[in-house]
PDB file of N, CA and C in Angstrom:
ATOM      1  N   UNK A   1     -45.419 -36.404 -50.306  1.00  0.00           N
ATOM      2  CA  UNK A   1     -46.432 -35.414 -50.020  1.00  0.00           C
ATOM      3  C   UNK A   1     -45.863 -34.063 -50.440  1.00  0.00           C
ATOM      4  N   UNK A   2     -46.485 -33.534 -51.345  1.00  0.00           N
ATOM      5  CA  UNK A   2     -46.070 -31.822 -51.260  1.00  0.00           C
ATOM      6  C   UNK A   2     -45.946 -30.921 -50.316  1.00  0.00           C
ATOM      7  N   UNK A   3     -45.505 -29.963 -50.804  1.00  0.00           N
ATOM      8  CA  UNK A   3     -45.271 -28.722 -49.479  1.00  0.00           C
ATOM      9  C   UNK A   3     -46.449 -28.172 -49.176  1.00  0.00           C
ATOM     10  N   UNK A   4     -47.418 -28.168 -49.909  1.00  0.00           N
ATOM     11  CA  UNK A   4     -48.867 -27.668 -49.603  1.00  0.00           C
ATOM     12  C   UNK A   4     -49.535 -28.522 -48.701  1.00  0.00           C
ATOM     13  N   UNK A   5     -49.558 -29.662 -48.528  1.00  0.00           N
ATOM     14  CA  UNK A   5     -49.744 -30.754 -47.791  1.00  0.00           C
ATOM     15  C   UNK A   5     -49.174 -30.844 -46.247  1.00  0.00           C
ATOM     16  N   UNK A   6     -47.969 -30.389 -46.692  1.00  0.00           N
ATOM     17  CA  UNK A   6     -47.101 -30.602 -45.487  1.00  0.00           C
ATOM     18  C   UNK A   6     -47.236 -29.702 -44.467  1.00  0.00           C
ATOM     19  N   UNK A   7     -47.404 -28.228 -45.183  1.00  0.00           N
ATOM     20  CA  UNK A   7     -47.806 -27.115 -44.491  1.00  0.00           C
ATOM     21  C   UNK A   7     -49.456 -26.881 -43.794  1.00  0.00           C
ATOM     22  N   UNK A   8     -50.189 -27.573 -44.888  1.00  0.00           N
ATOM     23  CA  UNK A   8     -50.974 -27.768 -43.771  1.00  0.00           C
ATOM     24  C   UNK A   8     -51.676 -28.585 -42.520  1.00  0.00           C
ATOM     25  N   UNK A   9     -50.931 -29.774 -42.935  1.00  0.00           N
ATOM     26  CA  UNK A   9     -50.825 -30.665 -41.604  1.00  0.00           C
ATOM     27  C   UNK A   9     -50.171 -30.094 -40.786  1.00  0.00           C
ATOM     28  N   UNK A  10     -48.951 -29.172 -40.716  1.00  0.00           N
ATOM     29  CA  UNK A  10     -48.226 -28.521 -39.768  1.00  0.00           C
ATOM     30  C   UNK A  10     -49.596 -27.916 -39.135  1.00  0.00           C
ATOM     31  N   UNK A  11     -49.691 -26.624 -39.816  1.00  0.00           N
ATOM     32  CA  UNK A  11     -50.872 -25.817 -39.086  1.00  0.00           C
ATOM     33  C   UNK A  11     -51.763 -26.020 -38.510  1.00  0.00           C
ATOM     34  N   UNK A  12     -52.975 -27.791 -39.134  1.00  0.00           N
ATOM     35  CA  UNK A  12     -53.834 -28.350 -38.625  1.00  0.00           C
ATOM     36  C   UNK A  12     -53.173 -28.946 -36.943  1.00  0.00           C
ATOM     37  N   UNK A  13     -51.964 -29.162 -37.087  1.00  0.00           N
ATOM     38  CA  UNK A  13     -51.365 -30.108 -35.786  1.00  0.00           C
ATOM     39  C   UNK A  13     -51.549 -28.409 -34.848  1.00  0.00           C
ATOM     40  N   UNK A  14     -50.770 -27.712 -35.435  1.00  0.00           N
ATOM     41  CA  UNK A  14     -50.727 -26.439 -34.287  1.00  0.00           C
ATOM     42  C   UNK A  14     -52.303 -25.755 -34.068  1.00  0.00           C
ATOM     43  N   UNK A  15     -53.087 -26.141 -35.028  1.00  0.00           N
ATOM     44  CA  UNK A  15     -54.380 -25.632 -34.320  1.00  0.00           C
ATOM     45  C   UNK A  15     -55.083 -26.657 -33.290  1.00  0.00           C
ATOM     46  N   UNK A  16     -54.633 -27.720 -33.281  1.00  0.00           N
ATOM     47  CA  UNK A  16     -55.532 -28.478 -32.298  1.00  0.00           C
ATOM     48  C   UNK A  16     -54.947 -28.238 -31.327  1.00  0.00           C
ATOM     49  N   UNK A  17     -53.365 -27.701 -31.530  1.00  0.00           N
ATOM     50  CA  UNK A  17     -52.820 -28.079 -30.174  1.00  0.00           C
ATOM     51  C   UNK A  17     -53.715 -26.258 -29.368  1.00  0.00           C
ATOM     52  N   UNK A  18     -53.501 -25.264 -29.827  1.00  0.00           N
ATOM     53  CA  UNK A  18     -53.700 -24.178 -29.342  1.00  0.00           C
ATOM     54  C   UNK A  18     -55.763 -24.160 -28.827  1.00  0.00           C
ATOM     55  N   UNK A  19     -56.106 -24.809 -29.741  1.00  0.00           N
ATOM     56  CA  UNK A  19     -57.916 -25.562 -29.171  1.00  0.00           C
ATOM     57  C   UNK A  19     -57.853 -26.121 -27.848  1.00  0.00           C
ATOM     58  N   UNK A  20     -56.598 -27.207 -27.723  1.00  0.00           N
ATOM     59  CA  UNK A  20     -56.752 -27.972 -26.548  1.00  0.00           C
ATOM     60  C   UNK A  20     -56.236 -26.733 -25.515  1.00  0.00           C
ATOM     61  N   UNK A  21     -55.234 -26.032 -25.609  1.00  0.00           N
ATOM     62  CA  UNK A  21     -54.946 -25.147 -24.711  1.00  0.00           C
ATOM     63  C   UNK A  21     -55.636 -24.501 -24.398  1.00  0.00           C
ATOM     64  N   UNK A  22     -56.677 -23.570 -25.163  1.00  0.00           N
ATOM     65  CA  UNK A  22     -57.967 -22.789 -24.762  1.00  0.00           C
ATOM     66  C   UNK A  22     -58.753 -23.352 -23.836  1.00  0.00           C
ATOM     67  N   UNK A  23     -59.418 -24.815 -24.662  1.00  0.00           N
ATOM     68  CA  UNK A  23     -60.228 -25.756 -23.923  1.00  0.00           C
ATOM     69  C   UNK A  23     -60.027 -25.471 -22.261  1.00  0.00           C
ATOM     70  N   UNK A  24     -58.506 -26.321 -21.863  1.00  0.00           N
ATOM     71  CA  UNK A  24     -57.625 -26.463 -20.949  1.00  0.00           C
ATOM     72  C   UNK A  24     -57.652 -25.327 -19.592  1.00  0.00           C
ATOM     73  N   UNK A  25     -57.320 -23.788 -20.315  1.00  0.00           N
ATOM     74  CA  UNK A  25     -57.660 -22.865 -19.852  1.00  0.00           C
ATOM     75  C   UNK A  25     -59.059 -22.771 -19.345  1.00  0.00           C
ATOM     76  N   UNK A  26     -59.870 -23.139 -20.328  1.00  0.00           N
ATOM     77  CA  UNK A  26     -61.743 -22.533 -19.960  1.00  0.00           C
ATOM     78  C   UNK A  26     -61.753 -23.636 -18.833  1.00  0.00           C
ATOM     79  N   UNK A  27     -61.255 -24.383 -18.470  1.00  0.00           N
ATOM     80  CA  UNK A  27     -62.049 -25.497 -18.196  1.00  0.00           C
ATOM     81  C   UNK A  27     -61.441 -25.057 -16.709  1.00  0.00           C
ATOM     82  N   UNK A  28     -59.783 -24.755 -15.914  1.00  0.00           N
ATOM     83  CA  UNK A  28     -59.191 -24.814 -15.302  1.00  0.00           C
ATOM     84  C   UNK A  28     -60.253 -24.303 -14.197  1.00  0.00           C
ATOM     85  N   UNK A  29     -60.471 -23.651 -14.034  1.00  0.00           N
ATOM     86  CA  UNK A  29     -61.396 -22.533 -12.757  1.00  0.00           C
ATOM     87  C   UNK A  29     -62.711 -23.390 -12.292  1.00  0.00           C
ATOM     88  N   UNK A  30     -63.423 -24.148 -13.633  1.00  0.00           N
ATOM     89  CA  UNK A  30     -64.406 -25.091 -12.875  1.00  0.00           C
ATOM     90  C   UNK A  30     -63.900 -26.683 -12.491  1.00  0.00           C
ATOM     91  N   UNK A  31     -62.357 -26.992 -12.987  1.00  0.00           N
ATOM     92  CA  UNK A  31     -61.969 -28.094 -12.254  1.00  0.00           C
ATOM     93  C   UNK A  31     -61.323 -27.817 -10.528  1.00  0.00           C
ATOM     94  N   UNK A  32     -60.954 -26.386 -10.477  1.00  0.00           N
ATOM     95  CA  UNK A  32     -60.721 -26.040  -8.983  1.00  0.00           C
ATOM     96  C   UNK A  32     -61.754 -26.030  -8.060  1.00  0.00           C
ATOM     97  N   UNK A  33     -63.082 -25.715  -8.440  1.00  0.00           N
ATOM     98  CA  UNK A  33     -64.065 -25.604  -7.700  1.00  0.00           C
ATOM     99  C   UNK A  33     -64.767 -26.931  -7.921  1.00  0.00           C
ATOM    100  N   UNK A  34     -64.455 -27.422  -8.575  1.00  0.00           N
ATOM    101  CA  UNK A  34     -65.029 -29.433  -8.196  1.00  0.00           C
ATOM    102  C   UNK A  34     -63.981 -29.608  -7.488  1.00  0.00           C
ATOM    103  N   UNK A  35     -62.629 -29.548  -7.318  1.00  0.00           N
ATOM    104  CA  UNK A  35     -61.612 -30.118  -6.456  1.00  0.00           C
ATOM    105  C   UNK A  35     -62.390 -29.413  -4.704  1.00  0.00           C
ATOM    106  N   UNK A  36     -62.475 -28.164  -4.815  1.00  0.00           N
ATOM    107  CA  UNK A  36     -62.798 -27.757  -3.447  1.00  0.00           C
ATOM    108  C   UNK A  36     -63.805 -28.548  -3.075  1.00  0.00           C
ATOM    109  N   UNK A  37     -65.019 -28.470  -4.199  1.00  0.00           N
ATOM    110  CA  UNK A  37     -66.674 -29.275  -3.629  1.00  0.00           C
ATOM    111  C   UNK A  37     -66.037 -30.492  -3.094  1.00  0.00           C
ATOM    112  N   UNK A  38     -65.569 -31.167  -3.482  1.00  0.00           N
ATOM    113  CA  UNK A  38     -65.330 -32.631  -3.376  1.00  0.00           C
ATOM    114  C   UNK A  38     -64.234 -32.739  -2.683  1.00  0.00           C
ATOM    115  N   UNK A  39     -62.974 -32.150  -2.174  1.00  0.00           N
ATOM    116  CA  UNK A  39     -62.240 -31.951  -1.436  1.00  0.00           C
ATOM    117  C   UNK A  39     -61.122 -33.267  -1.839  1.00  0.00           C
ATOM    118  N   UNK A  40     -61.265 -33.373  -3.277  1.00  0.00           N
ATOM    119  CA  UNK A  40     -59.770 -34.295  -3.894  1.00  0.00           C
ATOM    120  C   UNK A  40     -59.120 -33.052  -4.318  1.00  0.00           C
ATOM    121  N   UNK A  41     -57.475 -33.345  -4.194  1.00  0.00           N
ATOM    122  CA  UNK A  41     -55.783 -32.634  -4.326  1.00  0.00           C
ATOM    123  C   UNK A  41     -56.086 -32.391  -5.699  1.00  0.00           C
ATOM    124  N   UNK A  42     -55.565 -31.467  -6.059  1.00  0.00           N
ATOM    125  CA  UNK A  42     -55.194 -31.498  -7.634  1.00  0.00           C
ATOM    126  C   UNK A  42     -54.020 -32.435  -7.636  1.00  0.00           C
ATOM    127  N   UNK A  43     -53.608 -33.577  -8.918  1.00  0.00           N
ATOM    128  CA  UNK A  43     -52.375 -34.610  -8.488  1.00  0.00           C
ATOM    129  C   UNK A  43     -51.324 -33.513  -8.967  1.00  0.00           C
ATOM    130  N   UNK A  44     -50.190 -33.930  -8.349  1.00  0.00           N
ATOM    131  CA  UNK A  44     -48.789 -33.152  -8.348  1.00  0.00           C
ATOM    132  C   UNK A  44     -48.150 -33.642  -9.496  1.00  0.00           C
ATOM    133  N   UNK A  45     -47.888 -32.313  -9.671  1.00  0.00           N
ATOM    134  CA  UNK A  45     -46.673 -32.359 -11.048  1.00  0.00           C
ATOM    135  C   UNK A  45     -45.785 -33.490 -11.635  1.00  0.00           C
ATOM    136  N   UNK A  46     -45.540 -34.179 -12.172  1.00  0.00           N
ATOM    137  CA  UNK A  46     -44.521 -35.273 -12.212  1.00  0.00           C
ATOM    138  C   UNK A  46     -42.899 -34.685 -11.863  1.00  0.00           C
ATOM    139  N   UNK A  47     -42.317 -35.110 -11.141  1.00  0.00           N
ATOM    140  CA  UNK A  47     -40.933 -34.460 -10.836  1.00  0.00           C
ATOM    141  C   UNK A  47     -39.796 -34.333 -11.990  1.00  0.00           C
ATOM    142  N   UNK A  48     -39.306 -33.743 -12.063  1.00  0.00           N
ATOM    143  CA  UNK A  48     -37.947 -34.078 -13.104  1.00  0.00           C
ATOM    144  C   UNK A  48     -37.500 -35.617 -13.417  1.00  0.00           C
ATOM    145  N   UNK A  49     -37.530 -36.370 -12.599  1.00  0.00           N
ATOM    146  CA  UNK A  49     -37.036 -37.613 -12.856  1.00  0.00           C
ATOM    147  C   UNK A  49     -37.555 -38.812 -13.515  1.00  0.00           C
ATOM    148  N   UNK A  50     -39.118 -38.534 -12.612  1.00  0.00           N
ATOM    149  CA  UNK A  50     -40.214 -39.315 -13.183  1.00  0.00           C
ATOM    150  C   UNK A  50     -40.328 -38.611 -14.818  1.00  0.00           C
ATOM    151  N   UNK A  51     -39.945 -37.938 -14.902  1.00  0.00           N
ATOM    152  CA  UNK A  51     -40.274 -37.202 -16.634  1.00  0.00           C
ATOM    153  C   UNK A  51     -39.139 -38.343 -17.339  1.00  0.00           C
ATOM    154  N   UNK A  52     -38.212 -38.205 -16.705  1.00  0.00           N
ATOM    155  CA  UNK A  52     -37.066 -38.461 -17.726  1.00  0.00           C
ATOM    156  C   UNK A  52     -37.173 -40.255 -17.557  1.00  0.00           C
ATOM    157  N   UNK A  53     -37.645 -40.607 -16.113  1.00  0.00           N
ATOM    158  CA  UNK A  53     -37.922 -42.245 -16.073  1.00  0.00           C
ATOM    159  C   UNK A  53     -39.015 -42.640 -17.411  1.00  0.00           C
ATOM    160  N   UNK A  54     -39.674 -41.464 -17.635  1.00  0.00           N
ATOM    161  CA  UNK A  54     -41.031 -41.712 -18.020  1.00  0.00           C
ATOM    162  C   UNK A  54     -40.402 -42.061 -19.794  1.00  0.00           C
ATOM    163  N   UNK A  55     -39.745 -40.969 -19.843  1.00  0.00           N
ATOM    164  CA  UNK A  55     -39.013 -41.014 -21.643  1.00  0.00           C
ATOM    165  C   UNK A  55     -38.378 -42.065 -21.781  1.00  0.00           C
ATOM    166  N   UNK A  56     -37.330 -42.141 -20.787  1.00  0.00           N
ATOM    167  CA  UNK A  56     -36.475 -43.472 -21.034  1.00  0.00           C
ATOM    168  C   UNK A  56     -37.154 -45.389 -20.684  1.00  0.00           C
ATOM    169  N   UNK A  57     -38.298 -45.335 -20.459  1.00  0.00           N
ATOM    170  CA  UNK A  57     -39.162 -46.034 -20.634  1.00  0.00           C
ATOM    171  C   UNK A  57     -39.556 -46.346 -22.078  1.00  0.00           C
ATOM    172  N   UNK A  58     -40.440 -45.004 -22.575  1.00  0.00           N
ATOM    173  CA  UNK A  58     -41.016 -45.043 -24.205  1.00  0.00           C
ATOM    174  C   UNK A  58     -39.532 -45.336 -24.870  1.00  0.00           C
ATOM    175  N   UNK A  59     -38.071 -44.266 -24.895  1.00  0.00           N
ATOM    176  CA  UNK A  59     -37.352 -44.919 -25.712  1.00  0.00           C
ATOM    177  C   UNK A  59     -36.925 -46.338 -25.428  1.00  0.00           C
ATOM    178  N   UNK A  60     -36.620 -47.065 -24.410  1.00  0.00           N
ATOM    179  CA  UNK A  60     -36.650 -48.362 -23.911  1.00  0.00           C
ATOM    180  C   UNK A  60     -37.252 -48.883 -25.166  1.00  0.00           C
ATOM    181  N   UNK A  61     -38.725 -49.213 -25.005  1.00  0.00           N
ATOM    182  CA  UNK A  61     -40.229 -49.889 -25.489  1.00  0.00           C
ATOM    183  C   UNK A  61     -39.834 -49.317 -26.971  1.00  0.00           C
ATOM    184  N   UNK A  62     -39.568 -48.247 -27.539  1.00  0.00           N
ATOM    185  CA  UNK A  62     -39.185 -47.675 -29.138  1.00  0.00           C
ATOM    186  C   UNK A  62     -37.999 -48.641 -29.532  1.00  0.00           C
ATOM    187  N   UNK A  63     -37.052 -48.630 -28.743  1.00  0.00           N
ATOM    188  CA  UNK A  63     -35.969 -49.124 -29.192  1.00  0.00           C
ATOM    189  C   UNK A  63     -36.221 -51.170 -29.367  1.00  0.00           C
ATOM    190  N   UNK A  64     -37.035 -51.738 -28.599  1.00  0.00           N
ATOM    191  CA  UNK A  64     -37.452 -52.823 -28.371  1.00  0.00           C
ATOM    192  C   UNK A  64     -37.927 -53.166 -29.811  1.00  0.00           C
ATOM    193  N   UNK A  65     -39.433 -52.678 -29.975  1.00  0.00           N
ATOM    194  CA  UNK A  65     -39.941 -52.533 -31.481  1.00  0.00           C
ATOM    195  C   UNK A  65     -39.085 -52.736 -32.518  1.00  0.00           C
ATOM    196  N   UNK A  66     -38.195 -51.925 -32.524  1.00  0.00           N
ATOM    197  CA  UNK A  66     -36.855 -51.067 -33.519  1.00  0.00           C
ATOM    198  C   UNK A  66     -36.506 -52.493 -34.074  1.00  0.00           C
ATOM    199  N   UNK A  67     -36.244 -53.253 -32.311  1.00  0.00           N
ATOM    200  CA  UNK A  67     -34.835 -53.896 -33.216  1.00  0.00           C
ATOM    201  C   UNK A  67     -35.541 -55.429 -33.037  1.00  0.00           C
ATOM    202  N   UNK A  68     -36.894 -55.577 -32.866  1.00  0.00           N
ATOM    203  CA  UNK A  68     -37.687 -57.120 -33.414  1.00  0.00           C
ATOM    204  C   UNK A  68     -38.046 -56.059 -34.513  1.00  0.00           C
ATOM    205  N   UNK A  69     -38.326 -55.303 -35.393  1.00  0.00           N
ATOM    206  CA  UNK A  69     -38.350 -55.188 -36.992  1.00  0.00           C
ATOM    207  C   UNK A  69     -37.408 -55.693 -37.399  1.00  0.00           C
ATOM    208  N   UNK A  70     -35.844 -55.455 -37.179  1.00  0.00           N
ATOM    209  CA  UNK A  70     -34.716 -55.504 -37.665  1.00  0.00           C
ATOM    210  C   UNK A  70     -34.703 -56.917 -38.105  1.00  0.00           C
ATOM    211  N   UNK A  71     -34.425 -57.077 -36.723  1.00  0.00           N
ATOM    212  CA  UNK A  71     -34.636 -58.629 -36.989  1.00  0.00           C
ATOM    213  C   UNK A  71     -35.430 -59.078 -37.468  1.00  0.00           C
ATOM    214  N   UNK A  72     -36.738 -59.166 -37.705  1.00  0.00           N
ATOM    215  CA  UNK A  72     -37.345 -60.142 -38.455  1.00  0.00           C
ATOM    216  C   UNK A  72     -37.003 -59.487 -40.125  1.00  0.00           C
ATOM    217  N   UNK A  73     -36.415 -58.300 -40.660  1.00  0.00           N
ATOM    218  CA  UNK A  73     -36.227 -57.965 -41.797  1.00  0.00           C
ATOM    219  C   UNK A  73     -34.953 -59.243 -42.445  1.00  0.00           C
ATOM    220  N   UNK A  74     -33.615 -58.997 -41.466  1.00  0.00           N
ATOM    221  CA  UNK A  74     -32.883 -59.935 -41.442  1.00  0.00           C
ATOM    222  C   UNK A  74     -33.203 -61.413 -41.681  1.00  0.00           C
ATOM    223  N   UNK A  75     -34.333 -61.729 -40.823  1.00  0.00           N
ATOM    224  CA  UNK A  75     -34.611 -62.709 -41.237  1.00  0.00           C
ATOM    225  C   UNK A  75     -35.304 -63.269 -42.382  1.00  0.00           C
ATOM    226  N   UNK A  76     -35.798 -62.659 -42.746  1.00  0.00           N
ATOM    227  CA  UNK A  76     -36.851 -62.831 -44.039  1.00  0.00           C
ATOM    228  C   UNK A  76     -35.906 -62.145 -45.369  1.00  0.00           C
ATOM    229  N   UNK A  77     -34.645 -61.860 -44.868  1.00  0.00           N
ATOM    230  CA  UNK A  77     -33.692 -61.130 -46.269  1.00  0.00           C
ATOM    231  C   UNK A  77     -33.189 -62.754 -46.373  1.00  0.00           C
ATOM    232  N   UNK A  78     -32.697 -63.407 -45.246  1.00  0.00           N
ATOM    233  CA  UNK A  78     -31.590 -64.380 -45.318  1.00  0.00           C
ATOM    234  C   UNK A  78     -32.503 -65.498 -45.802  1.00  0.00           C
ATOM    235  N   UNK A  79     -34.117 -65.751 -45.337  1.00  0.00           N
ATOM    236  CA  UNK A  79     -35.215 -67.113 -45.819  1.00  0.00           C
ATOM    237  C   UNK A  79     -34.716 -66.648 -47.025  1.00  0.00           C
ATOM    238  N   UNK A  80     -34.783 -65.409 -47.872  1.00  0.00           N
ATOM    239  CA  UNK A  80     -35.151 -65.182 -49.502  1.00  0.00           C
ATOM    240  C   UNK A  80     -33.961 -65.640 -50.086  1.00  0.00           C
ATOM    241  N   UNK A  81     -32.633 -65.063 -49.465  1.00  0.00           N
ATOM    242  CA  UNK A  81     -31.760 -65.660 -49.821  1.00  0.00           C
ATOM    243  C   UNK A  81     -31.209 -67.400 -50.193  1.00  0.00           C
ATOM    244  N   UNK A  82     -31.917 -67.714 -49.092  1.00  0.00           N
ATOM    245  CA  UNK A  82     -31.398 -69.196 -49.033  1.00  0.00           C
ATOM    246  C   UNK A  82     -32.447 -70.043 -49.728  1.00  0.00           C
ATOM    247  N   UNK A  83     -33.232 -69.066 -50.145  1.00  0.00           N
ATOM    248  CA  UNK A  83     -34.447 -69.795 -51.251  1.00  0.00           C
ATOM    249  C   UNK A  83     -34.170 -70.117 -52.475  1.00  0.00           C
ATOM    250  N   UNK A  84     -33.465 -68.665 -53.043  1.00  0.00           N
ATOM    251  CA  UNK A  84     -32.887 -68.423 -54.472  1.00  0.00           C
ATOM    252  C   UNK A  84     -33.748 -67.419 -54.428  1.00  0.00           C
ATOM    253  N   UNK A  85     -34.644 -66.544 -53.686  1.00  0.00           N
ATOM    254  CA  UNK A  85     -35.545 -65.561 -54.431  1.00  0.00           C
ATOM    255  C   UNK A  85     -34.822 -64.544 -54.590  1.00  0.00           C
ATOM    256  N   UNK A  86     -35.520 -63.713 -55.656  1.00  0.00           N
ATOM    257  CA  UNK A  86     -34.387 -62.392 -55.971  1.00  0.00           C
ATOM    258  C   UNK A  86     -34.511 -61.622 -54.693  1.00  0.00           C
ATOM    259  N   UNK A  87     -33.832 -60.895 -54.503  1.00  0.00           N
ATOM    260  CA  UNK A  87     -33.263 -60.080 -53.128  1.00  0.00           C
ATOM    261  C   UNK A  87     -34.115 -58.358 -54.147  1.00  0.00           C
ATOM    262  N   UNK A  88     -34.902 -57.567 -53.217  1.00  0.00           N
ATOM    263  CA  UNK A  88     -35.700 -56.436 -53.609  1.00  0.00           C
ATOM    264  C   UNK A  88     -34.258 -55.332 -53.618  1.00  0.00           C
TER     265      UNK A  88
END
């Protein structure tokens, strides 16, 4: 991909993100006053730990993925091999 490309997927990514933040903002003041009408908590913050339980979960589950690719690459290098097929 070119740098013209690249740069503007950058920008497109940072404009949605700064849309959702606006959104986020407009929206905050009429989700407090449905919390009061209706008298549900706003839910609490996730703590420091639960953040980091939360990452080391996804890398967990990333790293899982990772290494059944690996392996099945391995495996399908060594079928080609033991076939006679040319090796890529």
């Amino acid at each position: 991909m070119n740098k013209h490309f690249e740069d503007a997927l950058y920008y497109m990514g940072r404009a949605g993100e700064h849309a959702k933040e606006g959104v986020m903002e407009e929206l905050d003041p009429l989700e407090e006053r449905f919390r009061e009408l209706t008298g549900k908590e706003e839910e609490p913050e996730p703590s420091r730990l639960e953040k980091l339980q939360g990452e080391l979960k996804e890398l967990e589950s990333r790293a899982e993925g990772e290494a059944k690719t690996a392996i099945q690459d391995a495996q399908e290098r060594i079928r080609r091999y033991r076939s006679g097929e040319s090796a890529e």
